[in-house]
Protein backbone atom coordinates (compact mmCIF):
# COMPACT_ATOMS: atom_id res chain seq x y z
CA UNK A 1 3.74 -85.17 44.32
CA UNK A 2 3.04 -85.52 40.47
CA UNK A 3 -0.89 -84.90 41.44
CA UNK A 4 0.40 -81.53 42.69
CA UNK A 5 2.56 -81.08 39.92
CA UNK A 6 -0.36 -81.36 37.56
CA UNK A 7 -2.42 -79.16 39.30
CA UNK A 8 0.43 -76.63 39.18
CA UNK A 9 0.29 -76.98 35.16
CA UNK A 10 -2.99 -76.61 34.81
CA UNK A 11 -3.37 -73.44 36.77
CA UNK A 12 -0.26 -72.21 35.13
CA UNK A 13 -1.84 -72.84 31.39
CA UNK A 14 -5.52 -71.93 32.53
CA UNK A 15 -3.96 -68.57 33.66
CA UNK A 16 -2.10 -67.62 30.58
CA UNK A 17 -5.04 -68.07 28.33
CA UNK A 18 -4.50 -71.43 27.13
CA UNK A 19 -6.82 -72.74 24.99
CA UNK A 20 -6.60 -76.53 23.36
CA UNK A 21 -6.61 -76.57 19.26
CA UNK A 22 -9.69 -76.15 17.86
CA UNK A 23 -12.20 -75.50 21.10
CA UNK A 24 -14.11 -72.48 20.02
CA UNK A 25 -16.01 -70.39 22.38
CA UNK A 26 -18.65 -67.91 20.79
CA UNK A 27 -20.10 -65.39 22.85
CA UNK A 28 -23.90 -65.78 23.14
CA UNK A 29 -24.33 -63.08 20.05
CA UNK A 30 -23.05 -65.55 18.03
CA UNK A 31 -25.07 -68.87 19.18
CA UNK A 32 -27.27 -68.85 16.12
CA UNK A 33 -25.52 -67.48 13.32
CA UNK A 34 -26.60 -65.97 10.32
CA UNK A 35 -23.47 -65.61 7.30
CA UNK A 36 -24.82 -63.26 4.86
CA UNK A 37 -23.00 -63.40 1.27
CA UNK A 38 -23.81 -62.92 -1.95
CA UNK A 39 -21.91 -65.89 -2.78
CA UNK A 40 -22.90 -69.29 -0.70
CA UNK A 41 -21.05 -71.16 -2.85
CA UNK A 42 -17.43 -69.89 -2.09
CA UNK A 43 -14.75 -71.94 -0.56
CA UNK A 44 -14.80 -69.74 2.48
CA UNK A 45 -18.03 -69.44 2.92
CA UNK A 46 -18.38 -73.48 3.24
CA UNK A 47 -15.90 -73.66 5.34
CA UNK A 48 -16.30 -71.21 7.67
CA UNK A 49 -20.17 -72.31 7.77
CA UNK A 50 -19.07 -76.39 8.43
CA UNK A 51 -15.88 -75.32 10.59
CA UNK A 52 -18.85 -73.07 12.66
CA UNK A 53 -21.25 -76.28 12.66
CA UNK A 54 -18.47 -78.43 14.19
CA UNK A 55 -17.99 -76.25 17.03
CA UNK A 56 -21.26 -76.35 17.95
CA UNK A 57 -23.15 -72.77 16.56
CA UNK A 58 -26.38 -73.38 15.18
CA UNK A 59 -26.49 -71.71 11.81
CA UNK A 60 -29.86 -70.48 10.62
CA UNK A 61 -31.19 -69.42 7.36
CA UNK A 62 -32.49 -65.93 7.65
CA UNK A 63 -31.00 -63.31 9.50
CA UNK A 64 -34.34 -62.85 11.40
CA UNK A 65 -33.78 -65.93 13.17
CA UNK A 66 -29.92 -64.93 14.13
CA UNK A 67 -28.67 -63.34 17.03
CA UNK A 68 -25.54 -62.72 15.34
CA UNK A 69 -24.46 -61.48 11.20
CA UNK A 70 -21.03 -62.85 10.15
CA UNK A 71 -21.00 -60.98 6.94
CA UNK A 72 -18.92 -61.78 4.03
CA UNK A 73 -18.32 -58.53 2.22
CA UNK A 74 -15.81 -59.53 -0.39
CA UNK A 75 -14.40 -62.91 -1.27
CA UNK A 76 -12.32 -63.07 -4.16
CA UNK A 77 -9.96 -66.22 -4.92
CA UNK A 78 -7.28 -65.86 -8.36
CA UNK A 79 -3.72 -66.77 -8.78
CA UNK A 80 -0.70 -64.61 -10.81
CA UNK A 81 2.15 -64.94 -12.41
CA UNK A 82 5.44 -64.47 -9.63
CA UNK A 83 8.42 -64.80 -12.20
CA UNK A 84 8.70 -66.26 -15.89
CA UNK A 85 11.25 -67.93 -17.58
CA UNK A 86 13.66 -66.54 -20.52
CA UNK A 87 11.40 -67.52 -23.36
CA UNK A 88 8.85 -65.33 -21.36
CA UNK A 89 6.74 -68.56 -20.18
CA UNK A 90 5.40 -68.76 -16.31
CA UNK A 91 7.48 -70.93 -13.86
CA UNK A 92 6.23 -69.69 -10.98
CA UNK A 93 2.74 -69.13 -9.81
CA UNK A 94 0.87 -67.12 -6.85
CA UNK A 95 -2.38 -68.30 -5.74
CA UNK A 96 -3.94 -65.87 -3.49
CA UNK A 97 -7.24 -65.15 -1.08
CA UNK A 98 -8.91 -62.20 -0.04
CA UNK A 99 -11.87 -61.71 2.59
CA UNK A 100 -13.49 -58.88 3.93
CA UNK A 101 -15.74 -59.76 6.70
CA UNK A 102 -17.52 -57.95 9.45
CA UNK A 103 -19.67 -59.82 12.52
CA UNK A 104 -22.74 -57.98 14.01
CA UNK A 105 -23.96 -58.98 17.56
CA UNK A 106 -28.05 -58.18 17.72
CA UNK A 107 -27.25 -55.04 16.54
CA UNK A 108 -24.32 -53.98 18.21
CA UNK A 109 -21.07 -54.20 15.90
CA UNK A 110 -18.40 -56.66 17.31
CA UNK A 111 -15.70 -56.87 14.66
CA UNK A 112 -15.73 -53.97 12.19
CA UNK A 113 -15.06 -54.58 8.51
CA UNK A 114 -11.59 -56.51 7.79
CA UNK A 115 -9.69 -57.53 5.07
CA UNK A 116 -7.32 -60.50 5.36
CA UNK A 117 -5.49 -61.70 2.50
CA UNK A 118 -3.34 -64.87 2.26
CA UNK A 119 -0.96 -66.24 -0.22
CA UNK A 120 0.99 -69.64 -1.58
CA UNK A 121 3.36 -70.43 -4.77
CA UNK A 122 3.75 -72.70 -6.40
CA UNK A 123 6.41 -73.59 -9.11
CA UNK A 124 5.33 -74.70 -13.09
CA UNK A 125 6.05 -77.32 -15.18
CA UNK A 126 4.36 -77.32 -18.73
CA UNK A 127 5.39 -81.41 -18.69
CA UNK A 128 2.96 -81.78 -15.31
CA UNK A 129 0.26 -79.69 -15.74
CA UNK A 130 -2.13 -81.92 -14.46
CA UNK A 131 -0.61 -82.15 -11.01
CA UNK A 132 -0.14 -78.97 -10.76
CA UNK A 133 -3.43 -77.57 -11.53
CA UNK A 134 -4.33 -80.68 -8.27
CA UNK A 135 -1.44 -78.56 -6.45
CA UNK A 136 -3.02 -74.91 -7.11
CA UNK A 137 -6.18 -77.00 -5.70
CA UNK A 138 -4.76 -77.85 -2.24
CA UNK A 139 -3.09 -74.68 -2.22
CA UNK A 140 -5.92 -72.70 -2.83
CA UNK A 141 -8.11 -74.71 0.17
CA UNK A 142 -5.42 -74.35 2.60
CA UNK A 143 -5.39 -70.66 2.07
CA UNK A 144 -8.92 -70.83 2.89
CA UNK A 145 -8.58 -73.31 5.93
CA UNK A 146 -6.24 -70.62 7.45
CA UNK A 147 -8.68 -67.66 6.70
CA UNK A 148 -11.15 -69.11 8.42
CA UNK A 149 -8.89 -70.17 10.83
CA UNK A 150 -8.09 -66.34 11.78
CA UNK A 151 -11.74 -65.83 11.79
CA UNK A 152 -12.41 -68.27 14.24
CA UNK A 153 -9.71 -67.00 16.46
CA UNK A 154 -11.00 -63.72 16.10
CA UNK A 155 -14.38 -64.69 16.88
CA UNK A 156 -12.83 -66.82 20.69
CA UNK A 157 -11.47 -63.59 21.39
CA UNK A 158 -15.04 -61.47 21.48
């Protein structure tokens, strides 16, 4: 009885598109990747680059050796001021993400250029600014663990 049971589960989930956290499937395009940016030093671009590693693409060096582009068109990281105090001073902080991307297949475009932008905030206190500037920190690389995140998704979908 439970053996049927389970079986009944699984069919139900494997029917509905269920996929377990963090299994990535890449079409073949995308086996041995190539991420073109003028900026290899970014937060996204080392983490989409390890995240991709982990689930298994082999990322090359030089787009001659790819059969697949992910290209990072814009990546731009800053934070701003969300609200300020009577005397005019910042309690409240945004820190924010943006990345335009686009992923080429062998030559045939799979995801056309998109822009995804995330955002935290983050309160201020002049008497802790060390801990905050270690907050804006964790903030700012969970942004980018969710961007690349999306893009990950986005590439399981293809």
């Amino acid at each position: 009885m439970s053996r049927l049971l389970l079986l009944a589960a699984l069919v139900l989930l494997s029917s509905c598109g269920f996929q377990m956290q963090g299994a990535l499937s890449t079409p073949a395009e995308l086996q041995r990747t190539f991420i073109a940016t003028d900026d290899s030093h970014s937060l996204f671009y080392r983490e989409l680059r390890a995240q991709l590693q982990t689930a298994g693409v082999q990322m090359v060096d030089s787009i001659a050796e790819a059969t697949g582009t992910i290209s990072i068109l814009y990546d731009e990281t800053d934070q701003r001021v969300l609200s300020v105090s009577a005397r005019n001073v910042p309690t409240e902080y945004e820190v924010y993400y943006t990345v335009q991307y686009s992923i080429d297949g062998g030559g045939e475009m799979l995801v056309e250029p998109q822009t995804l932008t995330l955002t935290r905030d983050y309160t201020y206190d002049p008497l802790l600014v060390l801990g905050k500037a270690r907050e804006e920190e964790q903030l700012r690389a969970a942004v980018v663990k969710d961007l690349v995140r999306i893009v990950l998704k986005k590439i399981s979908t293809l």
